[in-house]
Protein backbone atom coordinates (compact mmCIF):
# COMPACT_ATOMS: atom_id res chain seq x y z
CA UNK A 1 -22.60 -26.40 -11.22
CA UNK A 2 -20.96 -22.88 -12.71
CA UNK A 3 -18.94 -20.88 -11.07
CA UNK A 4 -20.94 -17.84 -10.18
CA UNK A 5 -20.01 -14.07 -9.19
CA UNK A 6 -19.06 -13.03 -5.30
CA UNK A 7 -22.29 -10.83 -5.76
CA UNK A 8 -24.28 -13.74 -6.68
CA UNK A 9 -23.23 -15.78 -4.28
CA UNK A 10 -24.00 -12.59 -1.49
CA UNK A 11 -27.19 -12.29 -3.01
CA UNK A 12 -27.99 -16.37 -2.53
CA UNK A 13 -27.02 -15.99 1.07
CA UNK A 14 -28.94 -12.91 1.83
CA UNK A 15 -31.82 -14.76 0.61
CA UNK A 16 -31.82 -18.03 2.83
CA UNK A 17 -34.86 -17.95 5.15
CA UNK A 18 -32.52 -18.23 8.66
CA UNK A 19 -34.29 -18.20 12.30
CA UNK A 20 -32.00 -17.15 15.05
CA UNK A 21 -31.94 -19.83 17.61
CA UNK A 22 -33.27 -20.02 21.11
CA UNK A 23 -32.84 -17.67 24.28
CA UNK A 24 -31.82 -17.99 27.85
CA UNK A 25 -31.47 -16.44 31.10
CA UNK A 26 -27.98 -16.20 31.90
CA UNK A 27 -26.44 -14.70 35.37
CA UNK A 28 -25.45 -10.59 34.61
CA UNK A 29 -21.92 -11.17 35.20
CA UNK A 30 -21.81 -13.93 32.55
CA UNK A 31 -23.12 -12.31 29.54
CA UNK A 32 -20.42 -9.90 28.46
CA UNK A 33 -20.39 -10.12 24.94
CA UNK A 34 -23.50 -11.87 24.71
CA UNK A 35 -26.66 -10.73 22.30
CA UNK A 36 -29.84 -9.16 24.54
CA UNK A 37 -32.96 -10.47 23.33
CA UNK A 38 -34.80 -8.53 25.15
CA UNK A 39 -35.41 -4.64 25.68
CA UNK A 40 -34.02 -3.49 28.97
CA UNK A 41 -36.50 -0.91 30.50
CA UNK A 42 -36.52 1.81 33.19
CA UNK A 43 -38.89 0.41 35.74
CA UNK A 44 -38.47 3.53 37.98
CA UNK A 45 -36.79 7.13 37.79
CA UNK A 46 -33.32 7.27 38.61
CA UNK A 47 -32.28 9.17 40.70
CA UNK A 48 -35.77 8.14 42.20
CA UNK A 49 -35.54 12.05 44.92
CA UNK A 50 -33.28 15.14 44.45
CA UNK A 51 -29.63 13.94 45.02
CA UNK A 52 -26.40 16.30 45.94
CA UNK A 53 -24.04 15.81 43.63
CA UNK A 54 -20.70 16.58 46.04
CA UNK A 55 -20.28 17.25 49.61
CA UNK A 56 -21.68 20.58 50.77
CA UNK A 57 -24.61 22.14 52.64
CA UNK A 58 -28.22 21.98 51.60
CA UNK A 59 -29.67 25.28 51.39
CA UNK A 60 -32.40 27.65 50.06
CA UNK A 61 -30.66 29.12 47.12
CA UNK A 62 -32.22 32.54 47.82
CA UNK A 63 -31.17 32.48 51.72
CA UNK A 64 -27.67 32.86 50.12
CA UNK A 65 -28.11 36.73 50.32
CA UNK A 66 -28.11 36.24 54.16
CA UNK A 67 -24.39 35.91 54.24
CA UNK A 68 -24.35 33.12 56.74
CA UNK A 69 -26.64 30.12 57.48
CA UNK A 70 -26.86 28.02 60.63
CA UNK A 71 -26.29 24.38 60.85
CA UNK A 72 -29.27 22.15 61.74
CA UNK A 73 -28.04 18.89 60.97
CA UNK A 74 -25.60 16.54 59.59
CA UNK A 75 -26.92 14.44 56.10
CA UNK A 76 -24.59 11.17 55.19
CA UNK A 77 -25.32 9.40 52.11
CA UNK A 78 -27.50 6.32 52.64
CA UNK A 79 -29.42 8.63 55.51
CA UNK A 80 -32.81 8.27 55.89
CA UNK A 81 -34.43 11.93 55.53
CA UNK A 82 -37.78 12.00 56.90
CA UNK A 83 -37.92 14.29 59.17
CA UNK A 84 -35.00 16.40 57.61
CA UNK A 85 -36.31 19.86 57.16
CA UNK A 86 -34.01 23.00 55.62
CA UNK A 87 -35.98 26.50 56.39
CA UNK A 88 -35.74 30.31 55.82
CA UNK A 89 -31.89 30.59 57.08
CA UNK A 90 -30.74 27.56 57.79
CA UNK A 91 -28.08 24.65 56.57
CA UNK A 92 -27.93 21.10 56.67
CA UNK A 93 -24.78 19.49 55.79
CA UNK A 94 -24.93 17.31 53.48
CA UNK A 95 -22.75 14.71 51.45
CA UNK A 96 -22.08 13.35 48.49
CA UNK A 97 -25.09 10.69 47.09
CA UNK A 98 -27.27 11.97 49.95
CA UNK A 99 -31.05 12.80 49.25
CA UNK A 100 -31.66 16.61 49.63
CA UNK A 101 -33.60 17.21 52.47
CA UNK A 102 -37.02 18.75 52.17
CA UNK A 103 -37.06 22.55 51.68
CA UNK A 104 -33.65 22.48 50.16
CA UNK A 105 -33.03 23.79 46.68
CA UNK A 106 -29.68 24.61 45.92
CA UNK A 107 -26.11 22.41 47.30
CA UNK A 108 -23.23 24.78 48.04
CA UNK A 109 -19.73 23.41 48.24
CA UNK A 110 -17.58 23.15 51.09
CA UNK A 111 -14.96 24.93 49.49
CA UNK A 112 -17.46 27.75 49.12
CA UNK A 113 -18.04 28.74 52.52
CA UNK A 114 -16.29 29.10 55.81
CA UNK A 115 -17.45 27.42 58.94
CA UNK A 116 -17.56 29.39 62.48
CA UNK A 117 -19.30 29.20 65.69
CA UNK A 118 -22.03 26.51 63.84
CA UNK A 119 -22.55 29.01 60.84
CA UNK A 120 -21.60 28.84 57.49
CA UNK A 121 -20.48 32.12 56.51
CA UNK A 122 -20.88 32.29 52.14
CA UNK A 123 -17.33 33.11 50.37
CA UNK A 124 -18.82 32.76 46.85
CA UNK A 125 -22.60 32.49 45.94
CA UNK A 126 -23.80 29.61 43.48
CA UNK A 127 -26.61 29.93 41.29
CA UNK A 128 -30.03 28.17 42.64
CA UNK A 129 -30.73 24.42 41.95
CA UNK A 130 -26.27 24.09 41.70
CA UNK A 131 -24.98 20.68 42.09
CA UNK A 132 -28.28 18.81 43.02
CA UNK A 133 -29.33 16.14 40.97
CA UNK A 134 -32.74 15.90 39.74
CA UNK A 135 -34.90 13.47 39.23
CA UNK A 136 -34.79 10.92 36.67
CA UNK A 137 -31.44 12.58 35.40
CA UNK A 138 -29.81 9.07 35.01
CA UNK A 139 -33.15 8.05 33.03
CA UNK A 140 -37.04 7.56 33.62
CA UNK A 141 -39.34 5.02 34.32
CA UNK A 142 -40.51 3.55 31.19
CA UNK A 143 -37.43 4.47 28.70
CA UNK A 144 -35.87 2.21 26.82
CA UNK A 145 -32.26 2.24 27.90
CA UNK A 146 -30.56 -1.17 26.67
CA UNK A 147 -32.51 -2.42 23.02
CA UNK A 148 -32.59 -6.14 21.89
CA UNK A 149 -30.40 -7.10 19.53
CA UNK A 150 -27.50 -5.05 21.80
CA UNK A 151 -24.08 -6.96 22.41
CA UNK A 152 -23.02 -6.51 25.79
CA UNK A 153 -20.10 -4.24 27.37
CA UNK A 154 -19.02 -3.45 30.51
CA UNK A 155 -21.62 -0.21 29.83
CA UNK A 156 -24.54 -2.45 29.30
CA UNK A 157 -23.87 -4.66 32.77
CA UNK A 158 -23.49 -1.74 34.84
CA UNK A 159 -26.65 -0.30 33.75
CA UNK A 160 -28.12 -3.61 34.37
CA UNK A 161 -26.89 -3.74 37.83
CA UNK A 162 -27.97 -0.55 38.68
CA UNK A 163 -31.57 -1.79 37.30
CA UNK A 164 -31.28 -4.91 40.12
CA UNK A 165 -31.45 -7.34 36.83
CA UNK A 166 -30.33 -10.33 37.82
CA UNK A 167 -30.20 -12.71 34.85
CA UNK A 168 -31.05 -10.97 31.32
CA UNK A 169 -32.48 -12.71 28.76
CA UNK A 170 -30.09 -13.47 25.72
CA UNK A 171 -29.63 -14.99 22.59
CA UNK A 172 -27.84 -18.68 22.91
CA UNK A 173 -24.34 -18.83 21.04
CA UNK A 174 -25.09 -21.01 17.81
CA UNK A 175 -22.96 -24.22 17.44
CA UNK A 176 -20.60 -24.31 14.37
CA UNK A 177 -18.85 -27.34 14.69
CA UNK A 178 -15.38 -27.15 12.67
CA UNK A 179 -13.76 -30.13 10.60
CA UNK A 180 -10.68 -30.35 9.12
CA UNK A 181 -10.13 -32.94 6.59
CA UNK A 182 -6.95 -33.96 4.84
CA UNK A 183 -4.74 -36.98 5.76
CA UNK A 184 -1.72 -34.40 5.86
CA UNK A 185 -3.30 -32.73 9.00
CA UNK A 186 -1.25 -33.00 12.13
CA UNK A 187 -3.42 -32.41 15.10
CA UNK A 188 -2.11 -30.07 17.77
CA UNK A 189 0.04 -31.71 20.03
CA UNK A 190 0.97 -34.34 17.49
CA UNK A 191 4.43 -35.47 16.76
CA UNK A 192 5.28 -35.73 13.13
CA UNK A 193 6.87 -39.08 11.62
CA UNK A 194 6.01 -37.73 7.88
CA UNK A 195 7.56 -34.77 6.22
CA UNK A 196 4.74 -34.45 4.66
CA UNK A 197 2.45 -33.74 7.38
CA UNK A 198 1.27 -30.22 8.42
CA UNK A 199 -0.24 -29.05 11.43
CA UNK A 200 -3.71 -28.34 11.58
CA UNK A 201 -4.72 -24.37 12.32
CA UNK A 202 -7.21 -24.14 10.67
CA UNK A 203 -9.43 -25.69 13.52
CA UNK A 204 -8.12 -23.06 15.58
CA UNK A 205 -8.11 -20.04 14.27
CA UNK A 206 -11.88 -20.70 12.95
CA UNK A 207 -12.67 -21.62 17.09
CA UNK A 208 -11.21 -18.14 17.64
CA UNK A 209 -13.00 -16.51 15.17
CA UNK A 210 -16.78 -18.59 16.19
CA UNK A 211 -16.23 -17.01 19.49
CA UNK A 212 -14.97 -13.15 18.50
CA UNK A 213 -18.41 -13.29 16.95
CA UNK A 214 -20.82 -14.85 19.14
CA UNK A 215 -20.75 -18.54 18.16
CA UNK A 216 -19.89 -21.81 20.42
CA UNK A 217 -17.47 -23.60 18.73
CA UNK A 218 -17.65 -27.67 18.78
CA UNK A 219 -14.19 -28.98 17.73
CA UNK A 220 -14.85 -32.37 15.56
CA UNK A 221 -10.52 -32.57 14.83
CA UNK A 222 -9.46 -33.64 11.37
CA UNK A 223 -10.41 -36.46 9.35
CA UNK A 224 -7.85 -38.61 6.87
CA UNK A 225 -9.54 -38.02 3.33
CA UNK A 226 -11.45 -41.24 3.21
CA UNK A 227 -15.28 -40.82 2.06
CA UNK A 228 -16.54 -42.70 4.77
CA UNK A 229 -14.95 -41.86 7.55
CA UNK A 230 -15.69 -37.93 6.28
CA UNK A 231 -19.43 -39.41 5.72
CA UNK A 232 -19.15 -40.26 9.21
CA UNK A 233 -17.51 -37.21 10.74
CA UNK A 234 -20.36 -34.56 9.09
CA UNK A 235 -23.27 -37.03 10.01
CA UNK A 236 -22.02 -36.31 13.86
CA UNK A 237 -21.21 -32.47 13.31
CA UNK A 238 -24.35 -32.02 11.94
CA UNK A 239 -26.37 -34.01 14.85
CA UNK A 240 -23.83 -30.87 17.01
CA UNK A 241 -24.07 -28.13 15.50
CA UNK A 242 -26.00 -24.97 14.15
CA UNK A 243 -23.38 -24.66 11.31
CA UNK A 244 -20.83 -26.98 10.01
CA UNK A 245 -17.63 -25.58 8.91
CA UNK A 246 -14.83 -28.14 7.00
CA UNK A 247 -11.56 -27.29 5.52
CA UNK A 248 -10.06 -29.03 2.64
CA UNK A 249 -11.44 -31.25 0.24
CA UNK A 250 -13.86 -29.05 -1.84
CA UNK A 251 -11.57 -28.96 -5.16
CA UNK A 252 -11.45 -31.03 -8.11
CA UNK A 253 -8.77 -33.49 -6.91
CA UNK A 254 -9.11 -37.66 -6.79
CA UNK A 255 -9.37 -37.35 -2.53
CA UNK A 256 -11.50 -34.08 -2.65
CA UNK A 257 -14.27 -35.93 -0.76
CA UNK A 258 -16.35 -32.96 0.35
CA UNK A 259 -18.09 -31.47 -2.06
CA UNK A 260 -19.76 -35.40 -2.76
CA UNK A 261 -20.40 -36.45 1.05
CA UNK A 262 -22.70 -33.23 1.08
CA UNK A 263 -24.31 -33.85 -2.03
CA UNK A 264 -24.37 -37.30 -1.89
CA UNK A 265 -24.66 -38.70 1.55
CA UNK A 266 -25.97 -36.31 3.30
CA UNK A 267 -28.12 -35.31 0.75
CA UNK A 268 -28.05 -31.86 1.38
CA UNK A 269 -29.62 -28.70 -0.84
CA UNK A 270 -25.94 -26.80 -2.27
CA UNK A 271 -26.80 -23.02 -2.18
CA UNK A 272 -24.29 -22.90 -4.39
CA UNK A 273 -20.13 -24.84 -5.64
CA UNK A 274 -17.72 -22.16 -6.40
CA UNK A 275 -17.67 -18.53 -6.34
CA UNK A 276 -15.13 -16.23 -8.88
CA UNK A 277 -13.33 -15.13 -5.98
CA UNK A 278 -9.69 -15.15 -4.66
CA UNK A 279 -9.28 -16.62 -2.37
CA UNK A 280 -11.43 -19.75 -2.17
CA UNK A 281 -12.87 -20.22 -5.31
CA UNK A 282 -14.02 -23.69 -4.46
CA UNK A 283 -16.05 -22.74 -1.84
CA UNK A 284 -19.66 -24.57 -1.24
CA UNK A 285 -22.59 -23.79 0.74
CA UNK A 286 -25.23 -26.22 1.44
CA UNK A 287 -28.45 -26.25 3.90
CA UNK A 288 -29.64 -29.23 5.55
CA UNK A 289 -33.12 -28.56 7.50
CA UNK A 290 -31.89 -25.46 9.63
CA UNK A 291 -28.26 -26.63 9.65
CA UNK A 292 -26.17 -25.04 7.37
CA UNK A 293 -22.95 -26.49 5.74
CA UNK A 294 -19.98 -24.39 4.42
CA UNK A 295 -17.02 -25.86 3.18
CA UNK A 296 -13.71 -23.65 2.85
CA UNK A 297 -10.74 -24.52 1.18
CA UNK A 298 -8.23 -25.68 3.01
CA UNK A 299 -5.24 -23.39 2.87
CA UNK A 300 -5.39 -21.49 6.24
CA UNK A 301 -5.19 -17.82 4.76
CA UNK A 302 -8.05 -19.08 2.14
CA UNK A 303 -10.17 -20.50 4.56
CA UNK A 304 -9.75 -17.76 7.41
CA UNK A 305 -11.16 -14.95 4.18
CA UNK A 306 -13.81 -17.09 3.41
CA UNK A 307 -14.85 -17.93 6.75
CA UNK A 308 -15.50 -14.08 7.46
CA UNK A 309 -17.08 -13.72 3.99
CA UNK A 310 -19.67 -16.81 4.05
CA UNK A 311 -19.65 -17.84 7.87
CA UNK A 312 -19.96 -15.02 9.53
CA UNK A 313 -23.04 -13.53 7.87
CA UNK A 314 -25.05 -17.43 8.55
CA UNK A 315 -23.52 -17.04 12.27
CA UNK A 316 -24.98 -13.29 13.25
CA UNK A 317 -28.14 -14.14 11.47
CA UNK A 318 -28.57 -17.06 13.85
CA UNK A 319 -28.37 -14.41 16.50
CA UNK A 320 -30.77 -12.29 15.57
CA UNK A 321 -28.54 -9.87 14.35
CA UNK A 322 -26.93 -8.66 10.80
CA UNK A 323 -22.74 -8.79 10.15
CA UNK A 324 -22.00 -5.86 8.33
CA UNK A 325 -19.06 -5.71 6.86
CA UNK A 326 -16.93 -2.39 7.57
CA UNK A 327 -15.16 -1.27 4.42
CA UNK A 328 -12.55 1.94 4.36
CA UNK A 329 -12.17 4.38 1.84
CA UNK A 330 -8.08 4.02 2.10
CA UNK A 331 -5.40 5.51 0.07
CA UNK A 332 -2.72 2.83 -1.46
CA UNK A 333 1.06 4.04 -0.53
CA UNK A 334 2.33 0.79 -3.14
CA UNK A 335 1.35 -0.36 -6.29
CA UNK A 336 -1.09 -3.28 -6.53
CA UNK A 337 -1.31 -5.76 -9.54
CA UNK A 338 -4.04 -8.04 -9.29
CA UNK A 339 -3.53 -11.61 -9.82
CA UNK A 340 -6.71 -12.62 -11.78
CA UNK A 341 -9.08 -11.33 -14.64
CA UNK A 342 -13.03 -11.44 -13.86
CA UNK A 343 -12.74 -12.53 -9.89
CA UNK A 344 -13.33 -10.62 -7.23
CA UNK A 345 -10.18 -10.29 -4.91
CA UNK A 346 -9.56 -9.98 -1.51
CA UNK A 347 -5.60 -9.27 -0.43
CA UNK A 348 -4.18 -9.15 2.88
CA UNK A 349 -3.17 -5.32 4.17
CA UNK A 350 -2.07 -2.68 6.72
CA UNK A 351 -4.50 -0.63 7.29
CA UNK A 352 -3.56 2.20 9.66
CA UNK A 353 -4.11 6.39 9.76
CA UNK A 354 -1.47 8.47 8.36
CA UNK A 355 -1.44 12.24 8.40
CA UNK A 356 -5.19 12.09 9.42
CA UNK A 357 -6.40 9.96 6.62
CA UNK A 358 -6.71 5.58 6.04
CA UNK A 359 -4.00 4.88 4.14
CA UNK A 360 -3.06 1.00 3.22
CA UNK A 361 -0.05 -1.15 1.79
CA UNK A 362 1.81 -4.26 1.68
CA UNK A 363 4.85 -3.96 4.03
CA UNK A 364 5.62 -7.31 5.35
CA UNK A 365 2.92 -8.80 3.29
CA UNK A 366 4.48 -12.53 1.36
CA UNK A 367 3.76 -12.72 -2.24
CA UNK A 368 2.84 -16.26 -2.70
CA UNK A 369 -0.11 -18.97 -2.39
CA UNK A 370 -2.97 -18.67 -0.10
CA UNK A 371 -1.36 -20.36 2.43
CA UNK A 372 0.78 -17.68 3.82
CA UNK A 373 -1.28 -17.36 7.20
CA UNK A 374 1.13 -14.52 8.65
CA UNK A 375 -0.29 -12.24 6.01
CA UNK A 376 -3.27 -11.59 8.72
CA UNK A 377 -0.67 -10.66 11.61
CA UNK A 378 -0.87 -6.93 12.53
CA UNK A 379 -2.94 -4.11 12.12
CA UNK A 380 -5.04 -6.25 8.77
CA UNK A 381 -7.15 -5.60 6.16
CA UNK A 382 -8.74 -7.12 2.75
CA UNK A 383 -7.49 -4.54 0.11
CA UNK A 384 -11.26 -5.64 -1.82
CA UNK A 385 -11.03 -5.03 -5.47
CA UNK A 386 -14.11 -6.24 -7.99
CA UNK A 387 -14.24 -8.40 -11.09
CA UNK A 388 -14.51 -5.95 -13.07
CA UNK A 389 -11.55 -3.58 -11.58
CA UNK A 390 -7.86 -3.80 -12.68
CA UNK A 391 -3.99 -3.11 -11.46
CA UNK A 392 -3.82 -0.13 -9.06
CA UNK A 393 -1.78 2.19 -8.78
CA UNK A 394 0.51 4.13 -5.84
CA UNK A 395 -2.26 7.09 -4.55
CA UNK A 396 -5.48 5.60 -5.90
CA UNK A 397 -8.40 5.33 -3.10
CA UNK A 398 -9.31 1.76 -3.02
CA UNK A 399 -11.89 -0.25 -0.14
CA UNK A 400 -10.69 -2.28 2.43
CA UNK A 401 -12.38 -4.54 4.22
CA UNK A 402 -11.22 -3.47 8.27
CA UNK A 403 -10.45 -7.02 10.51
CA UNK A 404 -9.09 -5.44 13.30
């Protein structure tokens, strides 16, 4: 199978038919960050009755030209108003989230009045209908205030609470179950008795990443590079998992077993085997039923890029939703030489403001192979540069792809 172009291969995954999994109800304080699949509506008018908006006295705007204004009565928020009546020349106290009381059209301040012998006596008028709240000026019965397809903030919740819902209906987290593979892996935890021996974070900073955006990681560990035991190890992500995500194994060496267990034994339909991109050229996407298999190389800087590139897009359309990537117009302080003819490339960069304007460059940044994971530490971006585009130089505008 031939290479084929980064917009090919965007084009191939735009085009898979993908069905966003199931719902559920899930308990309001429990689904921050979770996708709404549902549209929250206004059942009633909020405020539901005129509402003073700070402590004061409920009066008849007009009576104001009276100079002073008996007190009738004392109005605490939470009090229960019927019977509550303000007329020609009279006041009712009244505080702050308290229902106006009928006949009252106007809330003065405290700090607008003096107070003698039960009478207010008016310092400084206000203008009629001042500092009550109207109905429906939080929102009105019937409107739309939360749409499906919202993630949820600490906004979103407290509207909901307000609303009395208990348990919203949302969008369950797709599984991506993540495998490395590579008999050089060194699990977490593990001592090392072999020089040769590196320790897995790939696993990890994937599960990170599956949860930033939605997704329920299942950790499946690492597998030695033995076809059958990697056989073995995708035939149980797969019975786990929405998506399957491995690392390592997807080249063109004599223990690259990937590539073959998908095609092979689990007989699965490859979207497409390599991609003229850098990083991860070797990168393959295959669909089983309404799983979906990506395998990423398995350097941890490669495999981190191509996870947001090719996993990320799969994962949000599982929710319902569309990942979009968000690309800066920056200017480049340094120099950039690109590193290959006809491939798209995507380089690790600061990306920060400077004298009002996004301006990128490489301070800090290793030259070297696609393993260098502390390239992504910081304030990060993919300096994104097409096939077809060459060297750049100090003061050019270029687009970066914004992480952060």
């Amino acid at each position: 199978m031939a290479f084929i172009s980064y917009k090919e291969s965007m084009e191939k995954l735009d085009n898979l038919i993908i069905e966003a999994v199931g719902v559920e109800k899930v308990y309001l304080p429990d689904t921050l960050g979770r996708v709404l699949a549902e549209d929250i509506i206004a059942k009633e008018n909020s405020p539901l009755y005129p509402t003073a908006a700070m402590d004061g006295y409920a009066i008849i705007g007009k009576d104001q030209e009276l100079g002073e204004l008996e007190i009738i009565e004392v109005n605490p928020a939470g009090n229960d108003t019927e019977g509550l009546c303000v007329v020609p020349g009279t006041a009712i106290k009244t505080f702050t989230g308290a229902l106006m009381p009928k006949g009252a059209d106007t809330l003065i301040p405290i700090e607008n009045v003096d107070v003698s012998d039960g009478k207010i006596i008016i310092k400084e008028p206000v203008a009629t209908g001042f500092s009550v709240r109207p109905v429906g000026e939080n929102f009105k019965e019937g409107e739309v205030l939360i749409k499906k397809g919202t993630t949820l903030s600490f906004a979103e919740i407290g509207v909901m609470a307000s609303l009395n819902v208990v348990a919203p209906l949302v969008v369950q987290k797709p599984k991506v179950a993540i495998l490395a593979t590579g008999s050089e892996v060194l699990e977490l935890g593990e001592c090392s008795n072999n020089p040769a021996q590196i320790r897995s974070s790939n696993n990890y900073t994937l599960e990170a990443l599956t949860k930033q955006h939605g997704g329920e990681p299942v950790q499946m560990g690492s597998v030695t590079d033995d076809r059958a035991a990697i056989t073995t190890a995708m035939k149980d992500a797969l019975r786990s998992a929405d998506i399957v995500v491995t690392t390592g194994g997807v080249s063109v060496g004599d223990y690259d077993f990937v590539k073959d267990v998908i095609r092979d034994e689990l007989g699965c339909d490859v979207i497409f085997k390599g991609v003229l991109i850098k990083p991860g050229q070797h990168i393959m996407v295959a669909q089983k039923g309404n799983r979906y298999i990506v395998a990423l190389p398995g350097f941890a800087y490669s495999s981190t890029v191509t996870f947001i590139l090719y996993v990320l897009p799969i994962l949000y359309r599982l929710q319902g939703r569309e990942f979009k990537f968000e690309t800066i117009s920056a200017r480049l302080l340094d120099g950039y030489k690109k590193r290959t003819k006809n491939k798209t490339e995507f380089a690790a960069c600061n990306l920060y403001i400077k004298d009002g304007e996004y301006v990128c460059d490489f301070e800090g940044k290793r030259d070297g192979s696609s393993a260098i994971m502390t390239n992504m530490l910081g304030n990060v971006g993919l300096l994104w540069l097409e096939a077809d585009e060459n060297n750049k130089e100090a003061g050019e505008r270029v687009q970066v792809l914004a992480l952060r």
